[in-house]
Protein backbone atom coordinates (compact mmCIF):
# COMPACT_ATOMS: atom_id res chain seq x y z
CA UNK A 1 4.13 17.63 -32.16
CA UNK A 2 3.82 16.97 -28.73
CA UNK A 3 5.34 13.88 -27.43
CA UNK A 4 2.91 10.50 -26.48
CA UNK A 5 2.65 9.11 -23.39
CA UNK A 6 3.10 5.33 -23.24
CA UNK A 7 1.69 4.18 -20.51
CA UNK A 8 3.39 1.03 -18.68
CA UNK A 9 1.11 -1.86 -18.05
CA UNK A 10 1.20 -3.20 -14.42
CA UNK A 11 -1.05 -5.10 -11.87
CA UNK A 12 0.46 -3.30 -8.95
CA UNK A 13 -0.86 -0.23 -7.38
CA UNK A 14 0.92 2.30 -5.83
CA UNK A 15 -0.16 4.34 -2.53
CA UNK A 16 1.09 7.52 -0.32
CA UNK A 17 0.17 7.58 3.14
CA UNK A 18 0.86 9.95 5.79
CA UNK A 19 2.17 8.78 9.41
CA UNK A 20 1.55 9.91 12.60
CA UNK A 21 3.72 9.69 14.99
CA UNK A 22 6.41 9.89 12.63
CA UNK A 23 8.79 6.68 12.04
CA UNK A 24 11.99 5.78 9.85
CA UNK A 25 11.80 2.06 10.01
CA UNK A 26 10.13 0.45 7.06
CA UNK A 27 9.18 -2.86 8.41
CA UNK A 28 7.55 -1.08 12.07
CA UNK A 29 5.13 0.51 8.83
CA UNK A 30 4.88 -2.77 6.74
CA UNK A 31 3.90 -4.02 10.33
CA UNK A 32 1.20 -1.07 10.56
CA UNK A 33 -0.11 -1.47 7.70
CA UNK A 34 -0.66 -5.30 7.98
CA UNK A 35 -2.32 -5.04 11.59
CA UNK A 36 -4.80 -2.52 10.14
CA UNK A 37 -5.73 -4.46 7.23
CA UNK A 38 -6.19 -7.38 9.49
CA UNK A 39 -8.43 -5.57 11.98
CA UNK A 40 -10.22 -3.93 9.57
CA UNK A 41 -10.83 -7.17 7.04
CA UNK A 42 -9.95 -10.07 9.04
CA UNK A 43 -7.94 -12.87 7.67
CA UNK A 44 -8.07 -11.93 3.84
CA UNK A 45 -6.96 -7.91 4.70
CA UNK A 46 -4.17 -9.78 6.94
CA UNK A 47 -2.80 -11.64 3.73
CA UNK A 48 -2.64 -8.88 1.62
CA UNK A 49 1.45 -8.26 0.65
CA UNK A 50 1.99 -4.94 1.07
CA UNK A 51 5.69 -3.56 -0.07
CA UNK A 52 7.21 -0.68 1.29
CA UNK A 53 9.04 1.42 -1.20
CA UNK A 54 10.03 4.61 0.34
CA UNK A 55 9.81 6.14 3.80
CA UNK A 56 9.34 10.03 3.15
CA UNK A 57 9.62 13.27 4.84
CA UNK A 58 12.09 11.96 8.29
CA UNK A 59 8.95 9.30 8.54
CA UNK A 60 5.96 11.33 8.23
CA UNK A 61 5.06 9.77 5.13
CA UNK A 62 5.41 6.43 3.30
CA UNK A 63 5.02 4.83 -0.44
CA UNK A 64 3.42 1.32 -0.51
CA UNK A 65 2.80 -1.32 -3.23
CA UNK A 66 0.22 -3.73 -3.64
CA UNK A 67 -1.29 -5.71 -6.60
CA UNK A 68 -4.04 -5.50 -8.48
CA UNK A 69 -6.07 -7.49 -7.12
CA UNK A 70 -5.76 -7.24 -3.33
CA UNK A 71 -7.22 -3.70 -4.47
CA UNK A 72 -10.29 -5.49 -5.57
CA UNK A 73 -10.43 -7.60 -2.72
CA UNK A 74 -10.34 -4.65 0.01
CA UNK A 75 -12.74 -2.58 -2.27
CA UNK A 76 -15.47 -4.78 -1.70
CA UNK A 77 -14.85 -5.57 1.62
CA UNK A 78 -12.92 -8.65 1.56
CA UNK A 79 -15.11 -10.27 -0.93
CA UNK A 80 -13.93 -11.32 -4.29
């Protein structure tokens, strides 16, 4: 029998990005990310708590965290 998977439940989502130029420092990327959101979605994009988990690949890549619901929120354009 093959074995089951059990999925855990969570609210958070979980995202790779690639960086260019390449950087090391977690919080210049948590930084990033937050300015984009902001331009891109104004205040609501700006609020959005975005975790850094991992910097990859000497900085050319990055794992991020967010919940559930600030997915929803930047899906529809900063409407809820």
């Amino acid at each position: 029998m093959a074995p089951q998977a059990h999925p855990i439940a969570s609210d958070k989502h979980y995202i790779r990005f690639s960086v260019a130029p390449p950087t090391r420092d977690a919080l210049t990327l948590r930084k990033a990310l937050a300015d984009a959101l902001e331009a891109a979605f104004g205040i609501v994009g700006g609020s959005v708590r975005v975790d850094v988990l991992a910097v990859l690949e000497e900085g050319r890549g990055c794992v991020v965290r967010v919940d559930e619901g600030c997915v929803y929120i930047l899906s529809n354009n900063g409407r809820c």
